[in-house]
Protein backbone atom coordinates (compact mmCIF):
# COMPACT_ATOMS: atom_id res chain seq x y z
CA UNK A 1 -131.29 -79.32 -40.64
CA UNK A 2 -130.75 -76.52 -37.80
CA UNK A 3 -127.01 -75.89 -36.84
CA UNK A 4 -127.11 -76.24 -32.77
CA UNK A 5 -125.97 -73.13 -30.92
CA UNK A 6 -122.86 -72.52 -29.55
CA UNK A 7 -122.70 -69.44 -27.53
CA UNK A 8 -119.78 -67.01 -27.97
CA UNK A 9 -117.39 -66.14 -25.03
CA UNK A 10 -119.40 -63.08 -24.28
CA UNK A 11 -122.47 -65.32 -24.53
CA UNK A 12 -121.04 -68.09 -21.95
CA UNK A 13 -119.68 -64.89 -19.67
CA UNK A 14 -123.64 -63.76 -19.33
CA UNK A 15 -125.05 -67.25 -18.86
CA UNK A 16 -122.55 -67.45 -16.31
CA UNK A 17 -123.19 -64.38 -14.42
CA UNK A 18 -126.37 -65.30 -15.13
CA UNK A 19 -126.45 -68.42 -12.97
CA UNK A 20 -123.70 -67.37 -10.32
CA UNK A 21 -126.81 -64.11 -10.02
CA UNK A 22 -129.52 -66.90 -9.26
CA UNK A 23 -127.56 -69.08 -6.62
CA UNK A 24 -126.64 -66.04 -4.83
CA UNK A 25 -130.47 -64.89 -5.02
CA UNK A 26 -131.17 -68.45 -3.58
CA UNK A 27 -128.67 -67.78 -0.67
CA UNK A 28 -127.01 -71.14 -1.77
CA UNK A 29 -123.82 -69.18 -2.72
CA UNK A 30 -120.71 -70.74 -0.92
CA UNK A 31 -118.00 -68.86 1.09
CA UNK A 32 -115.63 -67.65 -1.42
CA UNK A 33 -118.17 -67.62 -4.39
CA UNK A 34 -118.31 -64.74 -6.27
CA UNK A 35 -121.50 -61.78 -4.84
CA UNK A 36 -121.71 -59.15 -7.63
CA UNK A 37 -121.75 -59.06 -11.13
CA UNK A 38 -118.40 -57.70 -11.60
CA UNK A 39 -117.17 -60.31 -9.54
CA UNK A 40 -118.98 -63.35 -11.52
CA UNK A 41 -117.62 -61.50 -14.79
CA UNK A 42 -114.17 -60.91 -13.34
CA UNK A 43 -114.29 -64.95 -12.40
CA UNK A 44 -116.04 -66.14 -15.60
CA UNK A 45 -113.30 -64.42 -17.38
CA UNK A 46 -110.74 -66.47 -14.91
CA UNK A 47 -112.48 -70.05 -15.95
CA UNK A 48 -112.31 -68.82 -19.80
CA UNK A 49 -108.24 -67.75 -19.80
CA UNK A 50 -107.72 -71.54 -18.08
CA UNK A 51 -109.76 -73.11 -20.20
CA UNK A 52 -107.70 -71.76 -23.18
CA UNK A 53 -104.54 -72.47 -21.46
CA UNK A 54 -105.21 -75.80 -21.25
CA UNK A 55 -106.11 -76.40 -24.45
CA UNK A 56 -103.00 -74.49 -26.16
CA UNK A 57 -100.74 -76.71 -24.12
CA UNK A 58 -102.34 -80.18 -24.55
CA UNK A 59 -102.25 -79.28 -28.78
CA UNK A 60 -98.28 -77.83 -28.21
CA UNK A 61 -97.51 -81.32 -26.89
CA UNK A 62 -99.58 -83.50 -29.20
CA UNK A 63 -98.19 -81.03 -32.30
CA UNK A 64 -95.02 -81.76 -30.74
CA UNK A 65 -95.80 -85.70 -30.40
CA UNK A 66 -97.33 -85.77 -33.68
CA UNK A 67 -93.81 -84.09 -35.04
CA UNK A 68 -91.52 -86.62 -33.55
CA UNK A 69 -93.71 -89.51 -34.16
CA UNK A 70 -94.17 -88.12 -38.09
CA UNK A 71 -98.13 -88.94 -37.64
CA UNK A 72 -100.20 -88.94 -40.84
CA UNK A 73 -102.46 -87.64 -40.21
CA UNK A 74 -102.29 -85.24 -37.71
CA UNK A 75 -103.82 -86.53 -34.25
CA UNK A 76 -107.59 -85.82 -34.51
CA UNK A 77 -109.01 -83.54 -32.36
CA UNK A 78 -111.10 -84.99 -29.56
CA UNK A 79 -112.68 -82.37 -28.36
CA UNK A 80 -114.74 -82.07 -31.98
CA UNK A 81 -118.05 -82.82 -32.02
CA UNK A 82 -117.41 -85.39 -34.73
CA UNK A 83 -114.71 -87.32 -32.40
CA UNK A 84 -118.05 -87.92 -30.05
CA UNK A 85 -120.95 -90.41 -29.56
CA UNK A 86 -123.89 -88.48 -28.04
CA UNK A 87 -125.36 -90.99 -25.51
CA UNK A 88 -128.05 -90.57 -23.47
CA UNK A 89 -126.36 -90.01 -20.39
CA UNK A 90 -124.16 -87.23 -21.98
CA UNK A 91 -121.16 -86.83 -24.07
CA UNK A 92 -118.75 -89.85 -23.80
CA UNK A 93 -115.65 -90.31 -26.19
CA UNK A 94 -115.99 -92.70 -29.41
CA UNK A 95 -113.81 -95.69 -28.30
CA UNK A 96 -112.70 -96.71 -32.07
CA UNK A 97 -111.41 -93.26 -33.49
CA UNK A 98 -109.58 -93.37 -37.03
């Protein structure tokens, strides 16, 4: 059984760029959107830093939840792989978690 890839964050900055590179090459960029590579990098880095910050303040509140309501176990983590059904029209959340 293969592993599946998950890129890195310098991986995800590249594909990124990578993209943001092509839709500019396709003139479909729009106003605002980022027009060199420093700039996609620069703004890659942007959606990365919220993207954490989000996520360290919705598990400071549920640590904090799972504190005063003395949960055993800890809430599970729903943005695990294993807290998923993979259906065919993409990632949806398992309804009966445990």
């Amino acid at each position: 059984m293969t592993q599946e890839y998950t890129p890195d964050t310098d991986d995800a900055i590249d594909l990124i760029v990578a993209g943001i590179g092509r839709v500019n090459q396709l003139g479909l960029a729009p106003v605002g959107y980022p027009r060199t590579a420093t700039d996609a990098v620069e703004a890659a880095k942007r959606w990365i830093a919220e993207i954490r910050a989000e996520a360290w303040g919705e598990g400071h509140v549920r640590g904090w939840m799972d504190g005063v309501e003395n949960a055993e176990p800890a809430s599970p983590n729903p943005y695990r792989k294993e807290n998923y059904l993979y259906k065919s029209n993409g990632l949806q959340r398992e309804e009966n978690q445990q």
